[in-house]
N, C-alpha and C. Protein backbone atom coordinates (compact mmCIF):
# COMPACT_ATOMS: atom_id res chain seq x y z
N UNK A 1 -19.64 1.50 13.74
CA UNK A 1 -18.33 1.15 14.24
C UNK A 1 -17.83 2.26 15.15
N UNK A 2 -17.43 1.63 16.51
CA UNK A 2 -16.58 3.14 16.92
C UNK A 2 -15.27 3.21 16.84
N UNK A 3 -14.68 4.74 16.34
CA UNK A 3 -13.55 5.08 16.58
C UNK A 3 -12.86 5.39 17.33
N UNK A 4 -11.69 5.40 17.34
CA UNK A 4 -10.96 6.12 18.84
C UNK A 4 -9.70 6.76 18.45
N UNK A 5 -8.96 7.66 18.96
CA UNK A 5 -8.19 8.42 18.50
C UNK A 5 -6.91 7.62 18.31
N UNK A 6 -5.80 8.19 17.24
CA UNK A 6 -4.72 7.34 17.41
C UNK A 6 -3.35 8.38 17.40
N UNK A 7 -2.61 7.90 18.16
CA UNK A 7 -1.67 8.39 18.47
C UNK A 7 -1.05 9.34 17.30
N UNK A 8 -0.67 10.55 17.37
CA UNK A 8 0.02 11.53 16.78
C UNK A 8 1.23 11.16 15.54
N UNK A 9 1.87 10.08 16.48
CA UNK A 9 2.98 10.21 15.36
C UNK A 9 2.46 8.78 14.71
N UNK A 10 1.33 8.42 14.54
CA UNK A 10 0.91 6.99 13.76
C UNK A 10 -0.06 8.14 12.70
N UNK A 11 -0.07 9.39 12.58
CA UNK A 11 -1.09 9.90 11.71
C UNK A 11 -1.01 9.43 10.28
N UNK A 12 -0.08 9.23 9.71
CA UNK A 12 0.65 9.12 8.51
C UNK A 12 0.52 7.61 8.23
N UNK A 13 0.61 6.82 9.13
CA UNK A 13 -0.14 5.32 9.29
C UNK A 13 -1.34 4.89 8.63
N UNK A 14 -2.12 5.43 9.96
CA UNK A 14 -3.88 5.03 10.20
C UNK A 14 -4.46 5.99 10.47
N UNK A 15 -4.57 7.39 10.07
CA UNK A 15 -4.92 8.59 9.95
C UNK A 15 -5.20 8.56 11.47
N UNK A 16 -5.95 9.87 11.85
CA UNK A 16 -6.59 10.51 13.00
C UNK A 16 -6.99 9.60 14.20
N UNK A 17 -8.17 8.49 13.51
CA UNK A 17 -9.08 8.20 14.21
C UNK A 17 -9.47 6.48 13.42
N UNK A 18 -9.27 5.62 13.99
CA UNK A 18 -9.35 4.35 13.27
C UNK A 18 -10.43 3.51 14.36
N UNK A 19 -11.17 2.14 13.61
CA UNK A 19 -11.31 1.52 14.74
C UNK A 19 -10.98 0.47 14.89
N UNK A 20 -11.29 -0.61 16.10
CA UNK A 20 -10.66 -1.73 16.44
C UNK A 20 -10.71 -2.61 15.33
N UNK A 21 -11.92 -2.81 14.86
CA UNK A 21 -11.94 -3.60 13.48
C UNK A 21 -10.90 -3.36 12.57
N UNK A 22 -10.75 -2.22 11.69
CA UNK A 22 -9.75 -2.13 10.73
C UNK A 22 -8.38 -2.21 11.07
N UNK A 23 -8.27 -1.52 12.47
CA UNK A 23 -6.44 -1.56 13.03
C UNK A 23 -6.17 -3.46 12.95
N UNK A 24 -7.08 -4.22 13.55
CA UNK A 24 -7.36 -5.57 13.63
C UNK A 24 -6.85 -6.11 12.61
N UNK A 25 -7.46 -6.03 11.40
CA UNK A 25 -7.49 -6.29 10.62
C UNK A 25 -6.49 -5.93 9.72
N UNK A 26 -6.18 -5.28 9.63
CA UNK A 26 -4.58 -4.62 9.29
C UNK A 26 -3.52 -5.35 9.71
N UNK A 27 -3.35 -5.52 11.07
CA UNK A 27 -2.46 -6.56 11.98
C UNK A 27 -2.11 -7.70 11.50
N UNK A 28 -3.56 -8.53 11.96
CA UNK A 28 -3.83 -9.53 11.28
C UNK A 28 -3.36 -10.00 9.98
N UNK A 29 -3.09 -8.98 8.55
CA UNK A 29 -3.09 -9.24 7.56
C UNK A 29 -1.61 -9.20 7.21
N UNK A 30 -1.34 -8.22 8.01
CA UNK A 30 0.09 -8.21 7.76
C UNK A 30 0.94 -9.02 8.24
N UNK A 31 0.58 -9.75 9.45
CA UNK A 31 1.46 -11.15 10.30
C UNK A 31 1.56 -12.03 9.01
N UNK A 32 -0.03 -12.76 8.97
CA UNK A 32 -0.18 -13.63 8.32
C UNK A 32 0.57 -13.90 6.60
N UNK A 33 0.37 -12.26 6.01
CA UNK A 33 0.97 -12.66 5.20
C UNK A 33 2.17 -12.51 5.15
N UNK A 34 2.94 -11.51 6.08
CA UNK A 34 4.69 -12.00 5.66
C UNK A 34 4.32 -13.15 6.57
N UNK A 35 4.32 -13.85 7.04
CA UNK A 35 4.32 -15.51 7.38
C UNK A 35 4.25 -16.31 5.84
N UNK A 36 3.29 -15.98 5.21
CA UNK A 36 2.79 -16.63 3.96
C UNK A 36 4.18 -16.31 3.17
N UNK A 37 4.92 -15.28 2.91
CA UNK A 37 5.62 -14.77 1.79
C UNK A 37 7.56 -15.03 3.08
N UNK A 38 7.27 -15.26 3.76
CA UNK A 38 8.15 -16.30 4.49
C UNK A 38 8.05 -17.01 3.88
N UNK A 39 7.62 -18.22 4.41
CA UNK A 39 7.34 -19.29 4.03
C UNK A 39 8.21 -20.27 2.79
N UNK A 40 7.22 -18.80 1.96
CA UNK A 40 7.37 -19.12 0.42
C UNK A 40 8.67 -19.22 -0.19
N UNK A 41 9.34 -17.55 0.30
CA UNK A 41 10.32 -17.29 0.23
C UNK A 41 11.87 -18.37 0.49
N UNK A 42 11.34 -19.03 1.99
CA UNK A 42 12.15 -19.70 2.08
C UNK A 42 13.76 -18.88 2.69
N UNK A 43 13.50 -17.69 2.85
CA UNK A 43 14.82 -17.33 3.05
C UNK A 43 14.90 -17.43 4.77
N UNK A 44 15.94 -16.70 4.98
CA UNK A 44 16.01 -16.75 6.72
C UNK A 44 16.89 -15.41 7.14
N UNK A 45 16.09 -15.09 8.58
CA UNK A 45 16.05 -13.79 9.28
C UNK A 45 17.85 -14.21 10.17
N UNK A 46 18.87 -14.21 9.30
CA UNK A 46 19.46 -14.27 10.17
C UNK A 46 20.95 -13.25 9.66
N UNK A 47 20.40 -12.32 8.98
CA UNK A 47 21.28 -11.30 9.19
C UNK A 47 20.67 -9.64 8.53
N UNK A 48 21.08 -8.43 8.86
CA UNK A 48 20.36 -7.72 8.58
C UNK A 48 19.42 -7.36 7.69
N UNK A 49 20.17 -7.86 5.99
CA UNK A 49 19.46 -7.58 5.38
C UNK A 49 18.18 -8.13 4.94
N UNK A 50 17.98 -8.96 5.49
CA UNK A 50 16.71 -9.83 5.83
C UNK A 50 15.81 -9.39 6.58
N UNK A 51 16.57 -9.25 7.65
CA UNK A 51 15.56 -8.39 9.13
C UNK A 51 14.75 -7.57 8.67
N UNK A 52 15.63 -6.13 7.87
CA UNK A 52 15.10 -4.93 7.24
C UNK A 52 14.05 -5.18 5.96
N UNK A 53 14.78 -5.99 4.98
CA UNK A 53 13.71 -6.71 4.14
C UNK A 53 12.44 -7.32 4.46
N UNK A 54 12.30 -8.02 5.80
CA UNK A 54 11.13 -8.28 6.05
C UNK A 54 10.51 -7.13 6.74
N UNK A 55 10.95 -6.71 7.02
CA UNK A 55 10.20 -5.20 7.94
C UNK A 55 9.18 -4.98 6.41
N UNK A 56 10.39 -4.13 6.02
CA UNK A 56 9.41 -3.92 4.80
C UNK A 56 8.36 -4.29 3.78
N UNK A 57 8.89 -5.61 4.20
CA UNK A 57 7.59 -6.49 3.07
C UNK A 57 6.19 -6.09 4.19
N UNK A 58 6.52 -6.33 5.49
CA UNK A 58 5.01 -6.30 6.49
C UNK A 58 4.50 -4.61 6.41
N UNK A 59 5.66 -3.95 6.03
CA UNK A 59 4.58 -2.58 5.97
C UNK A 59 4.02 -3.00 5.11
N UNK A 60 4.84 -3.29 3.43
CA UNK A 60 3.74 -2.92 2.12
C UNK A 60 2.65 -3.89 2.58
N UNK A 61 2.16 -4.97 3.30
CA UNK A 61 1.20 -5.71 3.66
C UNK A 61 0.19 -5.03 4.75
N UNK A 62 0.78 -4.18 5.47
CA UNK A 62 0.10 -3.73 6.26
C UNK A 62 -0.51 -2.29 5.75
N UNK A 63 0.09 -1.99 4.81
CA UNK A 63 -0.49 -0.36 4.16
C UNK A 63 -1.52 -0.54 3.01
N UNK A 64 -1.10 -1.95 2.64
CA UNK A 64 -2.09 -2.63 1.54
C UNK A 64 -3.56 -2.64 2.13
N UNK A 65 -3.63 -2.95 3.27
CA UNK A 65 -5.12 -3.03 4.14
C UNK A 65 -5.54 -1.31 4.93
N UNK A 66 -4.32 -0.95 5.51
CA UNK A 66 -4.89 0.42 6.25
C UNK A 66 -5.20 1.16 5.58
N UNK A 67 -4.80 1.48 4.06
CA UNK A 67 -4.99 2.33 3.19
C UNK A 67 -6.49 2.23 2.65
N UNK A 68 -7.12 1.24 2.85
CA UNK A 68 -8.45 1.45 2.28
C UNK A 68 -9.15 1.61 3.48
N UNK A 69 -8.67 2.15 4.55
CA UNK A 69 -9.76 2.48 6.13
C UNK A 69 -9.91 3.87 5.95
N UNK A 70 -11.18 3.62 6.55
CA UNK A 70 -11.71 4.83 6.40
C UNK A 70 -10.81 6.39 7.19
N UNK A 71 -10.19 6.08 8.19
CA UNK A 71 -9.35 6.66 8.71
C UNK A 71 -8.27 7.37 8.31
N UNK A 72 -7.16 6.33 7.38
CA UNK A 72 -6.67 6.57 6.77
C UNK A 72 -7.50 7.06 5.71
N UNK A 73 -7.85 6.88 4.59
CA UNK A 73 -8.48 7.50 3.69
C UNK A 73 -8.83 8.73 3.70
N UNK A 74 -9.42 8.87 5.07
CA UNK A 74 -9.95 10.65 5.47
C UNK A 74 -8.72 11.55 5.45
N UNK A 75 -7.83 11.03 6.52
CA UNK A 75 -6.71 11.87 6.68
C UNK A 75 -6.28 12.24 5.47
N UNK A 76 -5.66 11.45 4.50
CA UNK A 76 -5.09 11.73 3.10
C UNK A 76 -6.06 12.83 2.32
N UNK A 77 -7.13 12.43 2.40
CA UNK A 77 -8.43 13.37 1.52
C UNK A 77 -7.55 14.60 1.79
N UNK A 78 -7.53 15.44 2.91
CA UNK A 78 -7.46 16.39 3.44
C UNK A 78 -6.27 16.60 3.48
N UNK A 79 -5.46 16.06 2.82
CA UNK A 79 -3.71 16.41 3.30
C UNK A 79 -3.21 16.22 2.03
N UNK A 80 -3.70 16.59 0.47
CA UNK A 80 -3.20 16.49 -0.79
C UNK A 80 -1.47 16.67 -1.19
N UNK A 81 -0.78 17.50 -0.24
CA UNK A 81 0.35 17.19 -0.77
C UNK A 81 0.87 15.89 -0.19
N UNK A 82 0.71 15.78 1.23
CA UNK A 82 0.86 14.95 1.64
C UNK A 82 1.01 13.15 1.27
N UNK A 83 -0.31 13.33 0.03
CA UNK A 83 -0.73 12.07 -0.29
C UNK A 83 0.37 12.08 -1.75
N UNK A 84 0.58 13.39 -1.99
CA UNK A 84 2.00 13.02 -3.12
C UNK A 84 3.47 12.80 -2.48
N UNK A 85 3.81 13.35 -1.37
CA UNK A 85 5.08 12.52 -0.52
C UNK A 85 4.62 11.49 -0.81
N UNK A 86 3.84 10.58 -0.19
CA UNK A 86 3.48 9.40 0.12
C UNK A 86 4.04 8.55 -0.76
N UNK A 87 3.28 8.94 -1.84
CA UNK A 87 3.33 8.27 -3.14
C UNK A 87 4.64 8.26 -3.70
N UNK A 88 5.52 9.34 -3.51
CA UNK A 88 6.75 9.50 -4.05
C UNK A 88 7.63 8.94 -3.38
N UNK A 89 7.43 8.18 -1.69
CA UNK A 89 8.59 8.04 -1.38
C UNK A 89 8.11 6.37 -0.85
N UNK A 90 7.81 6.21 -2.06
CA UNK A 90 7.41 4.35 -1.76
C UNK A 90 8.33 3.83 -2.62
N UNK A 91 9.35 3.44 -2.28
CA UNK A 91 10.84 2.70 -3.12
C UNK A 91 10.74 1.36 -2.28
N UNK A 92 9.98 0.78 -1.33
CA UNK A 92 10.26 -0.55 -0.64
C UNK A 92 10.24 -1.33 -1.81
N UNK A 93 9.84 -1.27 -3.06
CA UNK A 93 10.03 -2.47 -3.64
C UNK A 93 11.51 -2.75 -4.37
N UNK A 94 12.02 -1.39 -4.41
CA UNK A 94 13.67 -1.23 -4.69
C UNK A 94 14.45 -1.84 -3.40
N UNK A 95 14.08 -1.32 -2.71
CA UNK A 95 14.89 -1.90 -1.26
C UNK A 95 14.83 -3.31 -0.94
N UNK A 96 13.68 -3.76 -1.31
CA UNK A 96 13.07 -5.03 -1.15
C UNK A 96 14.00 -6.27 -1.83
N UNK A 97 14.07 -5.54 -2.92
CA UNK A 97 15.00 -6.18 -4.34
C UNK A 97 16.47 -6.54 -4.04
N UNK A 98 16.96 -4.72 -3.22
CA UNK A 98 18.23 -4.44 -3.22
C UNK A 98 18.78 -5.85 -2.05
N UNK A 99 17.73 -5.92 -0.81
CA UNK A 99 18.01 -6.25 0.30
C UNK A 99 18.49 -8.08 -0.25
N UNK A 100 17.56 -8.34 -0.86
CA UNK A 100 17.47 -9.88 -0.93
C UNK A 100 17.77 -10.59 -2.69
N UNK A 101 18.83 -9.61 -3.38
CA UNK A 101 19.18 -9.62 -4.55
C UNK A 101 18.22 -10.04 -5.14
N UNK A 102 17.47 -9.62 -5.85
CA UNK A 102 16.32 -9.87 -6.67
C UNK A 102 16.98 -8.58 -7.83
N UNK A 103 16.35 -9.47 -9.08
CA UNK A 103 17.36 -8.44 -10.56
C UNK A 103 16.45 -7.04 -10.05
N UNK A 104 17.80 -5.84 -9.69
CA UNK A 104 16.96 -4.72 -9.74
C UNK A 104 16.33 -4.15 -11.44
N UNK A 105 16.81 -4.54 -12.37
CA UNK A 105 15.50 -4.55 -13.46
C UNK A 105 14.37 -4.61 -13.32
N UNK A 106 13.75 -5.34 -12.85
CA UNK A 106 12.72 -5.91 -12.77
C UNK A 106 11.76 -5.14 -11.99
N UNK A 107 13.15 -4.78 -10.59
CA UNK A 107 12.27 -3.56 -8.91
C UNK A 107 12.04 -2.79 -9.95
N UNK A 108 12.89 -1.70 -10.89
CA UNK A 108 12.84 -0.64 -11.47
C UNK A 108 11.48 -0.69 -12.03
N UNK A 109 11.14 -1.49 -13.21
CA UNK A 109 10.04 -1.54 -13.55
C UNK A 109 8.98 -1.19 -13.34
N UNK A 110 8.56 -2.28 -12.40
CA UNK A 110 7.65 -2.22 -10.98
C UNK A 110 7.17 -1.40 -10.25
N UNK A 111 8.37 -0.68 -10.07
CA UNK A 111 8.23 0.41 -8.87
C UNK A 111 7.80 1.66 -10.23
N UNK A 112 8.47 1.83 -11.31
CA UNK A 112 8.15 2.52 -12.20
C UNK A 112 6.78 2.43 -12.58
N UNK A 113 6.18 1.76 -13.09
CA UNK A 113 4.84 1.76 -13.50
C UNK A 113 3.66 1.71 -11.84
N UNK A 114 4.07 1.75 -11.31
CA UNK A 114 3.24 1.76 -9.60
C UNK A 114 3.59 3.42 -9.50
N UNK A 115 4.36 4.04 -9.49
CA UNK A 115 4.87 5.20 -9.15
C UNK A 115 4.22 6.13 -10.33
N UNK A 116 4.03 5.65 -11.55
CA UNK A 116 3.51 6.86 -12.34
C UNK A 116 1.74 6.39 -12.27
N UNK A 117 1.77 5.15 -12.61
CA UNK A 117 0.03 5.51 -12.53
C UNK A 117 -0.72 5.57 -11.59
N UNK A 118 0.07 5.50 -10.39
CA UNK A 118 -0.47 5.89 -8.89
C UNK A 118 -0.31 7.70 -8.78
N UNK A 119 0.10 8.16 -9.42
CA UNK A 119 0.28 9.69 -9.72
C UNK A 119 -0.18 10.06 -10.95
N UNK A 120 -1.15 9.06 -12.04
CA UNK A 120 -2.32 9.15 -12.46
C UNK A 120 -3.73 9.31 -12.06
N UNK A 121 -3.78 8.34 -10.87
CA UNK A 121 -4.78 8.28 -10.57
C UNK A 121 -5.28 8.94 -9.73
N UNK A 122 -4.11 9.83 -8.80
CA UNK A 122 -4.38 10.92 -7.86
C UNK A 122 -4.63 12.18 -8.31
N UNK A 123 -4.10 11.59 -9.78
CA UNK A 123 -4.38 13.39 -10.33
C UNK A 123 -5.81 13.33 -10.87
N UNK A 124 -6.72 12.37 -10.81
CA UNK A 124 -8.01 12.31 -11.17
C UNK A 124 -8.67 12.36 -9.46
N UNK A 125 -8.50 12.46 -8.97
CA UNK A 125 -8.99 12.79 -7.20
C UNK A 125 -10.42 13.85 -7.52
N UNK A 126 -11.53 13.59 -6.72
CA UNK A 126 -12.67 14.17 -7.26
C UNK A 126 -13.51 13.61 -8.44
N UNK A 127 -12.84 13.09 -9.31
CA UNK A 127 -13.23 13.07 -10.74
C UNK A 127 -14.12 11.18 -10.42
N UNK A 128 -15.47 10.96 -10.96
CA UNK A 128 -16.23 9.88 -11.01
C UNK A 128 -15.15 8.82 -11.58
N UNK A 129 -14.19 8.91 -12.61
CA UNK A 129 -14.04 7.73 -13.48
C UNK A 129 -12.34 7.33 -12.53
N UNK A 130 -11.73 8.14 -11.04
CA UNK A 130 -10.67 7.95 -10.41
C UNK A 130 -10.64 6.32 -10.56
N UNK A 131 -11.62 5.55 -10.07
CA UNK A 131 -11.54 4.15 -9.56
C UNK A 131 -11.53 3.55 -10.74
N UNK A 132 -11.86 3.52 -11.62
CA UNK A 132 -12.13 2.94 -12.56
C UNK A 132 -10.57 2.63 -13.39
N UNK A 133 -10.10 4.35 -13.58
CA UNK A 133 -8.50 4.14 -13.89
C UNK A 133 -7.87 3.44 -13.07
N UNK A 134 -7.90 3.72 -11.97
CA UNK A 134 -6.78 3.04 -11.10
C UNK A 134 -7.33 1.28 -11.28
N UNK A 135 -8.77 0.72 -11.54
CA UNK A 135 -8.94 -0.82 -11.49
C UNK A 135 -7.83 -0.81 -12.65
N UNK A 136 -8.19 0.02 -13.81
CA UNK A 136 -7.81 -0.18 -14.97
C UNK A 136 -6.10 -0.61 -15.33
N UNK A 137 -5.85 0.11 -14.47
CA UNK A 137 -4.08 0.59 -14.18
C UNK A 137 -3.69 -0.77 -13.47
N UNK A 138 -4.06 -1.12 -12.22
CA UNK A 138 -4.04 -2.24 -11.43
C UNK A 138 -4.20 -3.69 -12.17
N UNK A 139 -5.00 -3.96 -13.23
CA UNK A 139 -5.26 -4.77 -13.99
C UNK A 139 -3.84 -5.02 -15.16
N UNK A 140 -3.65 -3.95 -15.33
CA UNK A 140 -2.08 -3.80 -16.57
C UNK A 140 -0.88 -4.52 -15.70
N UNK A 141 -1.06 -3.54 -14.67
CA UNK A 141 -0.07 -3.60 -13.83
C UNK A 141 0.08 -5.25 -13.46
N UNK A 142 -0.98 -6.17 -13.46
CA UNK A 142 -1.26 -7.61 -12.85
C UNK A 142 -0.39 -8.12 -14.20
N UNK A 143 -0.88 -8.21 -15.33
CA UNK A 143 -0.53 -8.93 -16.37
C UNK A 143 1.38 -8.35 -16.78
N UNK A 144 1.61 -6.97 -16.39
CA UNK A 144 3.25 -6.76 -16.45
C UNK A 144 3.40 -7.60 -15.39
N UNK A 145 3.61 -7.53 -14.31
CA UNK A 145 4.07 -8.72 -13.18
C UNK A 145 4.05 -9.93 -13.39
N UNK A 146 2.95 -10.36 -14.32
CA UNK A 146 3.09 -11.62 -14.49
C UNK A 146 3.99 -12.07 -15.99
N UNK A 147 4.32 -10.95 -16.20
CA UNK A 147 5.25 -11.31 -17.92
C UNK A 147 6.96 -11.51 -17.05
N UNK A 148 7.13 -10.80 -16.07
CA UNK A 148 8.23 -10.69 -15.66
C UNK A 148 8.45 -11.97 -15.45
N UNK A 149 9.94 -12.40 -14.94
CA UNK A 149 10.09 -13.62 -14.06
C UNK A 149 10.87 -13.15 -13.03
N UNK A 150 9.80 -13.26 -12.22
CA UNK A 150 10.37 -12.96 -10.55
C UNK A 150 9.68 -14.59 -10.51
N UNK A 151 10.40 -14.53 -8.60
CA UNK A 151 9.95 -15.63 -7.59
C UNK A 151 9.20 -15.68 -7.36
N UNK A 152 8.14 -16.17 -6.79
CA UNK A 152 7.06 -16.47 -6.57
C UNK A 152 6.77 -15.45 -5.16
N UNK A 153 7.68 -15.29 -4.79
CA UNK A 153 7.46 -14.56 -3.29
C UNK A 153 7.37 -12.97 -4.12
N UNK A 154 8.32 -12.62 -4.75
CA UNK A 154 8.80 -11.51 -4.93
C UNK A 154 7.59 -10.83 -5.99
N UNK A 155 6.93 -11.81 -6.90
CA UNK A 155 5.55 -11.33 -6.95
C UNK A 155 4.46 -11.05 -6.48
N UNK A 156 4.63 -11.99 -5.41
CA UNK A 156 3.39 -12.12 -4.33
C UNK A 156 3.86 -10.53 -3.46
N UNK A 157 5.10 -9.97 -3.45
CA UNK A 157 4.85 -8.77 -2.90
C UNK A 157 5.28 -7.60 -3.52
N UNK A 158 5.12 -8.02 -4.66
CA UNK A 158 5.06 -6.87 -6.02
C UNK A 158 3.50 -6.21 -6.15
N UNK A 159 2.66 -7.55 -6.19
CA UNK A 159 1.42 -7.25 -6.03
C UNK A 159 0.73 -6.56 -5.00
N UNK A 160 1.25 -6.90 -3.60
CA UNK A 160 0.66 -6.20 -2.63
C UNK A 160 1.25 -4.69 -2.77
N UNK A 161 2.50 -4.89 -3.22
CA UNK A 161 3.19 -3.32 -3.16
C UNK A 161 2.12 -2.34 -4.47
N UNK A 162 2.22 -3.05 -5.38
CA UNK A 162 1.33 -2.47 -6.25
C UNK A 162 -0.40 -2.05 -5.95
N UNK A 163 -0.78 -3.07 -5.35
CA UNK A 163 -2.25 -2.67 -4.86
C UNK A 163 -2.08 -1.50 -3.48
N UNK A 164 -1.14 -1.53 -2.94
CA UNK A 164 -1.16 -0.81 -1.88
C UNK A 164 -0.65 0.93 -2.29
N UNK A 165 -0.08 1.20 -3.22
CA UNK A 165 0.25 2.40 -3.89
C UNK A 165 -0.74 2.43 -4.96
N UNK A 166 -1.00 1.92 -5.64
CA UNK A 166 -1.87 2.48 -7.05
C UNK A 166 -3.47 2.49 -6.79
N UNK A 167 -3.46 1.44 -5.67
CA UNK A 167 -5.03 1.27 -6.03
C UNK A 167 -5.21 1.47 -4.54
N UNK A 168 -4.68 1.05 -3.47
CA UNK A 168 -5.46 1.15 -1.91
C UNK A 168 -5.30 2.73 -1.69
N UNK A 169 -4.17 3.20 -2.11
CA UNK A 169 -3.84 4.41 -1.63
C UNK A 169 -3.90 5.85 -2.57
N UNK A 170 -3.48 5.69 -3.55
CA UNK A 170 -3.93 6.98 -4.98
C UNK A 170 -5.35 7.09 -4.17
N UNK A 171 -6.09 6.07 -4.44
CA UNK A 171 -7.98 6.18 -5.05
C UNK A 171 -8.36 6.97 -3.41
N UNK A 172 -8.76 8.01 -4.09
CA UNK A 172 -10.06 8.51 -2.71
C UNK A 172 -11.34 7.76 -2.26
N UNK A 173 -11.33 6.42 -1.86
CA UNK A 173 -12.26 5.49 -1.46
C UNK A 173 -13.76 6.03 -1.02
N UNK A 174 -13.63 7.26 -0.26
CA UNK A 174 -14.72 7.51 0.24
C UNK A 174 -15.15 9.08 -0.31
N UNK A 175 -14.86 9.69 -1.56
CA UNK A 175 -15.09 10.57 -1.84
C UNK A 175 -16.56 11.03 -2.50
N UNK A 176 -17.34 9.89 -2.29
CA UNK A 176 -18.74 9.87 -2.85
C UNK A 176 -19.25 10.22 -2.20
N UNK A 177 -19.09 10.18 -0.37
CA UNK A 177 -19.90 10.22 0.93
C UNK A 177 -19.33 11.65 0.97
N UNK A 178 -20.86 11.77 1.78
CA UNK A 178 -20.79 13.14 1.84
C UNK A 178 -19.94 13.43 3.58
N UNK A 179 -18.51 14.16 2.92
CA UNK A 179 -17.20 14.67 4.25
C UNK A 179 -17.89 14.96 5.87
N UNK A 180 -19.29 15.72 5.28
CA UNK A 180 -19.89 15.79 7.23
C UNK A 180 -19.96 14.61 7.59
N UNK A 181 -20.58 13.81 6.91
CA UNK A 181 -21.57 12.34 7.37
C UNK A 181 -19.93 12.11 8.00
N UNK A 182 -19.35 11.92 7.45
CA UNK A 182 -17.79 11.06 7.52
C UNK A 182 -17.20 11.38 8.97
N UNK A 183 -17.16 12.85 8.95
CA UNK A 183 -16.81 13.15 10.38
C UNK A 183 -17.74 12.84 11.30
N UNK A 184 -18.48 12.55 11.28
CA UNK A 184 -19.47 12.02 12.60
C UNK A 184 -19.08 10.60 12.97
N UNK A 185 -18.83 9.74 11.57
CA UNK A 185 -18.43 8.53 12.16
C UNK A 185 -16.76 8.69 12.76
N UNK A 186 -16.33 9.25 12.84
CA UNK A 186 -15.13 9.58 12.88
C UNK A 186 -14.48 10.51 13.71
């Protein structure tokens, strides 16, 4: 695959160096599904807090996919505090809640159990059994979401918010490969 450099202030995005495929694909995933969680939702873009609410639903959709590129992935490797901001300042599912009254009980939760075992699983970084906790964590995390009663939308982006903090983004995806090989593709 080739890479190509990406703009400076997108580092924190799609790390350094991404390629057409994954940026693609990222795009792609994120239209389609706030379209899908539109849809569903049923609500309508016709005053701010909607506007902003959907913004946000298309990041957590769009970070849900960039976060497992290799790009991204690299950058974070190498930027450890960094990858704990990250982690600490993911409240879209509070905002998400706040924006489009959804019981903030429920955001709290949510965002609570995404926020600590995604800062479980980073604290296993290096360690063989990282992925395994975080499936493990991600799996709990599926069956709390589904005990709750949210909307159907508001799960559908509980889940992405959750896979996109605990499991796309904690887990060091490519920490098996050996870091030179990595920079060459890259």
């Amino acid at each position: 695959m080739n890479y190509f450099k990406i703009p400076e202030f997108l580092f924190d995005v799609l790390g350094e160096k991404q390629s057409i495929f994954e940026v693609s694909c990222t795009i792609l995933f994120a239209l389609i599904g706030s379209g899908i969680v539109y849809y569903v939702a049923d609500f309508h873009l016709d005053n701010w807090k909607s506007l902003i609410a959907f913004i946000l639903i298309t990041d957590v959709l769009a970070g849900c996919i960039a976060n497992f590129s290799l790009g991204t992935n690299d950058f974070y490797a190498h930027r450890p505090k960094n990858r704990l901001i990250f982690i600490a300042i993911h409240v879209h599912i509070l905002a998400i809640a706040w924006l489009l009254s959804e019981p903030m009980s429920n955001a709290f939760i949510i965002w609570g159990y995404t926020i600590v075992s995604a800062s479980v699983v980073n604290s296993l970084k290096g360690r063989p059994i990282q992925m395994f906790v975080a499936a493990n964590l991600m799996c709990y995390g599926i069956f709390l979401l589904l005990s709750l009663s949210l909307q159907v939308w508001f799960l559908m982006v509980s889940m992405f918010f959750m896979i996109k903090v605990l499991f796309s983004f904690a887990v060091d995806h490519f920490t098996h490969l050996n870091r030179a090989s990595l920079k060459n593709k890259i």
